[in-house]
Protein backbone atom coordinates (compact mmCIF):
# COMPACT_ATOMS: atom_id res chain seq x y z
CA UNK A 1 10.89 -13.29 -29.50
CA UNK A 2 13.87 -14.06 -26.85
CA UNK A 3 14.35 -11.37 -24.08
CA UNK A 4 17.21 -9.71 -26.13
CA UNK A 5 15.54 -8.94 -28.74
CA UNK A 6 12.54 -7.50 -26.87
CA UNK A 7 15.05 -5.62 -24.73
CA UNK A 8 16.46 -4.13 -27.84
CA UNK A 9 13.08 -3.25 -29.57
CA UNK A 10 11.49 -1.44 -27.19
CA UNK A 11 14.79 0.11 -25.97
CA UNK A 12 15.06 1.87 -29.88
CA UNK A 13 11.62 2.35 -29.95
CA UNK A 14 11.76 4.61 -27.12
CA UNK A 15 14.56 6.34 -27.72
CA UNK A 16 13.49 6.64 -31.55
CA UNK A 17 10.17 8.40 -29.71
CA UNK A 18 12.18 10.42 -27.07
CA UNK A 19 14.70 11.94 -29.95
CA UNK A 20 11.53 12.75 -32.13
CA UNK A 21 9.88 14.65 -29.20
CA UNK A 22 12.89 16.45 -28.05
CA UNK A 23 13.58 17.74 -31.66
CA UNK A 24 10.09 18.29 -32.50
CA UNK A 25 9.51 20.81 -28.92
CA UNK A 26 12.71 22.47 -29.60
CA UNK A 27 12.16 23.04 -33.38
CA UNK A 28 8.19 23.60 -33.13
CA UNK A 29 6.81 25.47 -36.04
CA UNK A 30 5.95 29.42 -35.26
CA UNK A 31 9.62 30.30 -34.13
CA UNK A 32 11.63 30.88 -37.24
CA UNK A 33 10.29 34.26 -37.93
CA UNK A 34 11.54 35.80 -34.43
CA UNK A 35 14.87 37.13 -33.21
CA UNK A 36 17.81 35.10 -32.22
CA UNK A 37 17.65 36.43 -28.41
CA UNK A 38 13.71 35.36 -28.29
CA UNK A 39 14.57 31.94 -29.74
CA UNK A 40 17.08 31.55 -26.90
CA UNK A 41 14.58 32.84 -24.23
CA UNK A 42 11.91 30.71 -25.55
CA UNK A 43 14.10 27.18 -25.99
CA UNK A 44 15.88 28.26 -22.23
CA UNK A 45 12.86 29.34 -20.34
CA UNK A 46 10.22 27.77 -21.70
CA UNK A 47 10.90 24.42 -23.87
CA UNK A 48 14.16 23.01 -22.01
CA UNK A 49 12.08 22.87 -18.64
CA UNK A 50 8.81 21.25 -20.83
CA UNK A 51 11.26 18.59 -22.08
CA UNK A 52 12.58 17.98 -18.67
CA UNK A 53 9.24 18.23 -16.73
CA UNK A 54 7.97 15.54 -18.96
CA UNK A 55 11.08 13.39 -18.80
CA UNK A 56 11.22 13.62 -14.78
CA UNK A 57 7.54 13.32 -14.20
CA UNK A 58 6.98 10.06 -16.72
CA UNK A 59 10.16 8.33 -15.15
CA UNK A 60 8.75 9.06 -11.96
CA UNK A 61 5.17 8.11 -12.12
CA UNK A 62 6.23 5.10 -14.57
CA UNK A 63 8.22 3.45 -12.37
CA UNK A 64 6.78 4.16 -9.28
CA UNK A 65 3.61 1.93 -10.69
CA UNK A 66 6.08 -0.88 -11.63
CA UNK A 67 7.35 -0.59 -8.08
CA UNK A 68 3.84 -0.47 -6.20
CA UNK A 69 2.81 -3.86 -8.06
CA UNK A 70 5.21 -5.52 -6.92
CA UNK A 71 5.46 -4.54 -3.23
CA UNK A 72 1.56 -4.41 -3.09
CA UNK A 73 1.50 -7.72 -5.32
CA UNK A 74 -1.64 -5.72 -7.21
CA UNK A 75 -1.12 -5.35 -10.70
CA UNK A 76 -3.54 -2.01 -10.88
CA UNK A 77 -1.40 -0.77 -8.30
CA UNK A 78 -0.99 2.51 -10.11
CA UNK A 79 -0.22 5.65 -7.96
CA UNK A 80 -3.48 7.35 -9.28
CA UNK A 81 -5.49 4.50 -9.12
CA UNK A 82 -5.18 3.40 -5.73
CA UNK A 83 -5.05 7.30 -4.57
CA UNK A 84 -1.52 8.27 -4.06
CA UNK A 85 -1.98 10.62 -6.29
CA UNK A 86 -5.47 11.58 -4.76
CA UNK A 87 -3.18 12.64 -1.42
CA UNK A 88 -0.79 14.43 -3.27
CA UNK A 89 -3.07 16.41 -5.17
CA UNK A 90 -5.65 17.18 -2.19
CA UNK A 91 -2.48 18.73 -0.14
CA UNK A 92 -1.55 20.41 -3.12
CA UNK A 93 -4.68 22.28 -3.42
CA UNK A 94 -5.12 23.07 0.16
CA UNK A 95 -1.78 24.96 -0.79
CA UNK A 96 -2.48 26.79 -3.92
CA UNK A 97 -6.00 27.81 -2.61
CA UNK A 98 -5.23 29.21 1.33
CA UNK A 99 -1.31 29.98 1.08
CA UNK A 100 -1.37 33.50 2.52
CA UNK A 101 -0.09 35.96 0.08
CA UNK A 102 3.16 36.56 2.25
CA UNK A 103 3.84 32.78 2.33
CA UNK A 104 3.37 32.84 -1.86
CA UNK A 105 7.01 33.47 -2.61
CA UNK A 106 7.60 30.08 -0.77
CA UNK A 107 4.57 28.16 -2.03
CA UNK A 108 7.74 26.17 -4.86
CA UNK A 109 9.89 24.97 -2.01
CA UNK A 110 5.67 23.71 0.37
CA UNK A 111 4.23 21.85 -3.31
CA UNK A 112 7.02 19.24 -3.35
CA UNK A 113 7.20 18.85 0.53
CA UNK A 114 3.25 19.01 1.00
CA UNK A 115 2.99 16.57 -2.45
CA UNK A 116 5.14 14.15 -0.31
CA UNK A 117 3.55 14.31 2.84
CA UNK A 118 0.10 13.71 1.27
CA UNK A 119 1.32 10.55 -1.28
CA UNK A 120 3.18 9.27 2.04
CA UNK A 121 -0.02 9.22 4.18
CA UNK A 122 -1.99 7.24 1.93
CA UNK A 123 0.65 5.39 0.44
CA UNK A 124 1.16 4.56 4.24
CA UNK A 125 -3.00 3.77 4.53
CA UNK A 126 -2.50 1.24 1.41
CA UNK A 127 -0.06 -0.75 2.30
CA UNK A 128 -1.47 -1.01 6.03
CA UNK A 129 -4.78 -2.16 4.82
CA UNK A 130 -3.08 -4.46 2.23
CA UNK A 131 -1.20 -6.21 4.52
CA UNK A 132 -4.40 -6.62 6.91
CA UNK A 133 -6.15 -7.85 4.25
CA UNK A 134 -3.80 -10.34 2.85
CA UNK A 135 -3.08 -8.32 -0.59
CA UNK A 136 -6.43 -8.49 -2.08
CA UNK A 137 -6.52 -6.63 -5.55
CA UNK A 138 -9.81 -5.37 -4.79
CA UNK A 139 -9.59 -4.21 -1.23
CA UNK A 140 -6.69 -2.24 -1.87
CA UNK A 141 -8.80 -1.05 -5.38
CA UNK A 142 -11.51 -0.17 -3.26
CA UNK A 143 -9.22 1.43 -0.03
CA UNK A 144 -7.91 3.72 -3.23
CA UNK A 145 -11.20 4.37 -4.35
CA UNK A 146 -12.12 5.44 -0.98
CA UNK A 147 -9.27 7.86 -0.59
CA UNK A 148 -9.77 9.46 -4.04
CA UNK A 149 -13.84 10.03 -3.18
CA UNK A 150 -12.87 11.60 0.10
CA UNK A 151 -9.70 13.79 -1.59
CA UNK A 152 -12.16 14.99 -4.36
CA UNK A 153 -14.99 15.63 -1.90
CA UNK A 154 -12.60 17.78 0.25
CA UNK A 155 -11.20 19.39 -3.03
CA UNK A 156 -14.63 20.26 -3.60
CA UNK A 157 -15.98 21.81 -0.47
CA UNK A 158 -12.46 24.43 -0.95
CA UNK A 159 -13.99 25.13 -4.56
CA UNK A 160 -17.02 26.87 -3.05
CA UNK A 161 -14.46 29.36 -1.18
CA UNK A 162 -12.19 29.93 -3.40
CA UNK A 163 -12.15 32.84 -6.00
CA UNK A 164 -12.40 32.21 -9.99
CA UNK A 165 -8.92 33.10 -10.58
CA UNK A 166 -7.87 30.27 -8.14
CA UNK A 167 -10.29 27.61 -9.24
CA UNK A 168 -9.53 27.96 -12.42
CA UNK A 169 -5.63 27.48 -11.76
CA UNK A 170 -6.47 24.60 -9.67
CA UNK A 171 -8.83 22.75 -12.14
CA UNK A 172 -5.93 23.52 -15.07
CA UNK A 173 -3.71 22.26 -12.40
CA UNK A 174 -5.76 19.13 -11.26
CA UNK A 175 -5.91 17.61 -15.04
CA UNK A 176 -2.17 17.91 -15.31
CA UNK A 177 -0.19 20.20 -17.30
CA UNK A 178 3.96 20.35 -17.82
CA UNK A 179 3.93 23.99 -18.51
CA UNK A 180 3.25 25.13 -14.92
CA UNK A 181 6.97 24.76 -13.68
CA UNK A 182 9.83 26.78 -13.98
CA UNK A 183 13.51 26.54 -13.27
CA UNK A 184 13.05 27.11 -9.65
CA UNK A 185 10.45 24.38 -9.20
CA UNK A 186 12.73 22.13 -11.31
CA UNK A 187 15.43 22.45 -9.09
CA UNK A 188 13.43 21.83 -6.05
CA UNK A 189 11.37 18.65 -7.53
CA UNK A 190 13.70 17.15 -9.97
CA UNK A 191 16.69 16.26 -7.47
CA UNK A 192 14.04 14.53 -5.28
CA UNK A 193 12.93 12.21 -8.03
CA UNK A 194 16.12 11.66 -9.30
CA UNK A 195 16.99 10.12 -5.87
CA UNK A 196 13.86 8.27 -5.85
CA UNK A 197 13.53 6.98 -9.17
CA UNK A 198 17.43 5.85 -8.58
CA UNK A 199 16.33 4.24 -5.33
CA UNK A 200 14.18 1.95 -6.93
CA UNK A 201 16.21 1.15 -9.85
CA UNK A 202 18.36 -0.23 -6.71
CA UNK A 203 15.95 -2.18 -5.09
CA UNK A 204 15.10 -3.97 -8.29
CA UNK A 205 17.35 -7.31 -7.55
CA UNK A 206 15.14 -7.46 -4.38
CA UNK A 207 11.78 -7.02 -5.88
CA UNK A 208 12.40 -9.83 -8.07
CA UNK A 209 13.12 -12.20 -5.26
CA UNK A 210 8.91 -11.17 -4.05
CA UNK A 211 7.57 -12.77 -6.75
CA UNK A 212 7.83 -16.06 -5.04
CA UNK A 213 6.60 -14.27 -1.80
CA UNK A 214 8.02 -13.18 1.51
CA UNK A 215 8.86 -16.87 2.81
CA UNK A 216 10.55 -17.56 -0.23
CA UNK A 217 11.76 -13.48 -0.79
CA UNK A 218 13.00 -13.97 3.45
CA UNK A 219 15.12 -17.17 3.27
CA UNK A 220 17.49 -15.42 0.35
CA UNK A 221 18.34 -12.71 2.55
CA UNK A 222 15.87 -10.15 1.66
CA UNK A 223 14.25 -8.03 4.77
CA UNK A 224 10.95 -8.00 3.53
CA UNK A 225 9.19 -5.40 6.12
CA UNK A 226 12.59 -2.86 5.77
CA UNK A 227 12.62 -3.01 1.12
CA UNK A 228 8.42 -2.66 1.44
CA UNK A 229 8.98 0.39 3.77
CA UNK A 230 11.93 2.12 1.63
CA UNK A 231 9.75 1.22 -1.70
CA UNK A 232 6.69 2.51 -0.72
CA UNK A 233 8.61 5.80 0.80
CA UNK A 234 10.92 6.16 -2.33
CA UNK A 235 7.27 5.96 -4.61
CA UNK A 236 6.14 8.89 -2.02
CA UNK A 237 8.44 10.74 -2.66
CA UNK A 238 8.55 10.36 -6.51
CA UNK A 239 4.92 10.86 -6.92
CA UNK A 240 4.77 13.69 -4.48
CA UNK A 241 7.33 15.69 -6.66
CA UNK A 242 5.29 14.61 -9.84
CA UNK A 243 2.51 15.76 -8.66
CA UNK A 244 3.75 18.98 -7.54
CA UNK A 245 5.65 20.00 -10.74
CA UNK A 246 2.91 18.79 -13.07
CA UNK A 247 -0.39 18.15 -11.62
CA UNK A 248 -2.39 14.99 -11.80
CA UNK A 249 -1.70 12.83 -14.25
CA UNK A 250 -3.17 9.38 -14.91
CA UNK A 251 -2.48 5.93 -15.96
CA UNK A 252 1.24 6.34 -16.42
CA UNK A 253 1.78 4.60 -13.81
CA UNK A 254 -0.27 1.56 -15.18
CA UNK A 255 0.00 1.85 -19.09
CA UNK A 256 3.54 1.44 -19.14
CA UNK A 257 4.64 -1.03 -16.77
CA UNK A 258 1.59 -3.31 -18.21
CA UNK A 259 2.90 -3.16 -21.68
CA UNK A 260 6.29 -3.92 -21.18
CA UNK A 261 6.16 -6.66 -19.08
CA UNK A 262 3.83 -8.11 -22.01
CA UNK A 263 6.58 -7.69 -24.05
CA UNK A 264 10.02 -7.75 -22.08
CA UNK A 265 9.02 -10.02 -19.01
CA UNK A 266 8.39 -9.02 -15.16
CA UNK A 267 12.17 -9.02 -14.49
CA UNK A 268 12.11 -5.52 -12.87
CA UNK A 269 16.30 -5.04 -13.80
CA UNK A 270 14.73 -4.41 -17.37
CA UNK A 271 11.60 -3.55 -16.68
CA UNK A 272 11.91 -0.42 -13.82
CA UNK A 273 14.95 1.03 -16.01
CA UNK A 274 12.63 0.86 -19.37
CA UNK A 275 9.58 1.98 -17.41
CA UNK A 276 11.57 5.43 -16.56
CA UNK A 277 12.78 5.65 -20.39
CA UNK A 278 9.22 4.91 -22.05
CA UNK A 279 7.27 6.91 -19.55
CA UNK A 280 9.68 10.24 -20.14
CA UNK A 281 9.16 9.36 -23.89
CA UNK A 282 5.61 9.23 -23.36
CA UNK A 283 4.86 12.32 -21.52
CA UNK A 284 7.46 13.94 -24.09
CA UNK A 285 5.11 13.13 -26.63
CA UNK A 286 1.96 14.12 -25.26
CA UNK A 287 4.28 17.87 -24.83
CA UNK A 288 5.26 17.63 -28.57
CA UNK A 289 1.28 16.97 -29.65
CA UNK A 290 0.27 20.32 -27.43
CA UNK A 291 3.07 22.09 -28.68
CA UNK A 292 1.86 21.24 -32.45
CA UNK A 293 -1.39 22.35 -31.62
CA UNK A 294 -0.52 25.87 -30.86
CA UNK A 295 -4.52 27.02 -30.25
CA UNK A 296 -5.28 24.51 -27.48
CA UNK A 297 -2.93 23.12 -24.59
CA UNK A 298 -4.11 19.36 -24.19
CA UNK A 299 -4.31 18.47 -20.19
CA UNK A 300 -2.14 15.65 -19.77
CA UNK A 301 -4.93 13.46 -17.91
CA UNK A 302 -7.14 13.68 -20.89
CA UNK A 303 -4.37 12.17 -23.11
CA UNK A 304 -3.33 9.53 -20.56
CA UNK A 305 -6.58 8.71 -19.46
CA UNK A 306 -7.71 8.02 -23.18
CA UNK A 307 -4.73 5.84 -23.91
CA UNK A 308 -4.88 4.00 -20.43
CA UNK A 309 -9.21 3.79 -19.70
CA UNK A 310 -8.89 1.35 -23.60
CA UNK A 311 -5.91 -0.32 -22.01
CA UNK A 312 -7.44 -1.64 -18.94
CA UNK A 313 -10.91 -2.75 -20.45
CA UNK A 314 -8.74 -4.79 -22.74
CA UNK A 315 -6.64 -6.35 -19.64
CA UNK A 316 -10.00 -7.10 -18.23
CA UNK A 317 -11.50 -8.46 -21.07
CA UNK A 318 -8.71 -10.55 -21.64
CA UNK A 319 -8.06 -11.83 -18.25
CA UNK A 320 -4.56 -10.16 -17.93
CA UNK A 321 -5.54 -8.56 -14.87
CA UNK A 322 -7.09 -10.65 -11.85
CA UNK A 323 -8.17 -9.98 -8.49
């Protein structure tokens, strides 16, 4: 199968998948007996900022993983397995358990800036000890490791001051879930990753040229030091928002980058721009399954995780993935 055609497959496939889960939220069974003006309320308040949520937040996290492995040159470089995510979410639980109740009415405009701040710092920790260690795959594994332990160890210590009603918000909140934003938060967090995801897109031509390293990446012109800076800021940024509209969510960030360049090739001015469209489809469809299940709403972890912890044996087993 030539690149074209790969291109073209997986381009119809996910657009086949993102029209199916678009239709299927906005025409979910359980609405047709109501009125018109509670069908409009419903599909404008509720399901129009579910299909966006999962759109933005798949996009984001998907190609923010594409991005890391290349600039970290670590193909697990996934934002939640190396413990971007872990910063993001630890910052965004100091915030939703001690905000003072006169700061609350603010607490949409602090997730996405505190999100940032947190996925900067350790995004800023992983690349520092990757460079010092020459890029090894496992010390920046276990530097992630090391930052998620300590994140869920502080998360933990706030759970045994923190009232029911708030620990059970955060735990919801902690396994990820696309129904916890609203307008507002939308149009805080969704310009933010727009600009980031974009970024990237626009740093692809460059990110190809580090696959033969940063002598090779240096003598066409590339500033190495300056695109691995912007990168790992514009993946801050676009987790940080992620994380505060929707929670913590894993293995986007690996699943889909790892598939398609199976299938399409590492060329990342394909692969980043499919990334975004298969991730949004993705997440889409894990919103259209929760939606069909009308009893239960599935934390988007548990999906991901179930879908990406089979993935990665595999790549192991099969020698896809090295150290």
């Amino acid at each position: 199968m030539n690149r074209r055609t790969a291109v073209t497959l997986v381009l119809s496939t996910v657009l086949i998948a993102f029209v199916i889960s678009v239709a299927g939220i906005i025409g979910v069974p359980g609405l047709s007996d109501t009125t018109v003006e509670l069908k409009r309320h419903i599909i404008i308040q509720l399901q129009i900022p579910l299909i966006l949520t999962a759109g933005l937040v798949g996009a984001a996290l998907s190609v923010s993983g594409a991005t890391l492995q290349v600039v970290l040159r670590n193909p697990l470089a996934d934002p939640g397995i190396i413990g971007i995510t872990s910063g993001a979410s630890l910052v965004a639980a100091l915030l939703l358990l001690l905000t003072p109740a006169w700061a609350a009415p603010y607490l949409h405009y602090l997730l996405p800036l505190g999100c940032f701040v947190g996925a900067l710092f350790t995004t800023f920790i992983i690349y520092r000890l990757a460079r010092k260690l020459l890029g090894s795959s496992t010390a920046v594994i276990l530097a992630g490791i090391a930052i998620s332990t300590l994140s869920g160890a502080i998360i933990a210590w706030l759970y045994m001051f923190s009232d029911a009603n708030a620990l059970r918000n955060l735990t919801f909140w902690l396994m990820g879930s696309l129904y916890q934003t609203n307008w507002l938060i939308l149009c805080v967090g969704g310009p933010l990753i727009v600009v980031s995801v974009g970024l990237q897109l626009y740093f692809a031509g460059d990110l190809n040229k580090l696959y033969a390293g940063e002598l090779a990446a240096k003598s066409s012109g590339v500033d190495v030091v300056k695109l691995t800076e912007r990168a790992l800021i514009a993946c801050a940024i676009a987790v940080g928002s992620a994380v505060s509209m929707a929670g913590s969510i894993a293995f986007v960030g690996l699943l889909i980058p790892h598939i398609l360049r199976l299938v399409i090739g590492h060329n990342n001015r394909y692969l980043l721009p499919l990334s975004a469209l298969s991730g949004a489809s993705l997440l889409m469809l894990v919103a259209f399954s929760s939606e069909m299940t009308r009893a239960i709403t599935l934390p988007v972890s548990m999906v991901t995780a179930s879908l990406g912890g089979p993935l990665l044996i595999w790549a192991l087993a099969k020698g896809q993935i090295k150290g």
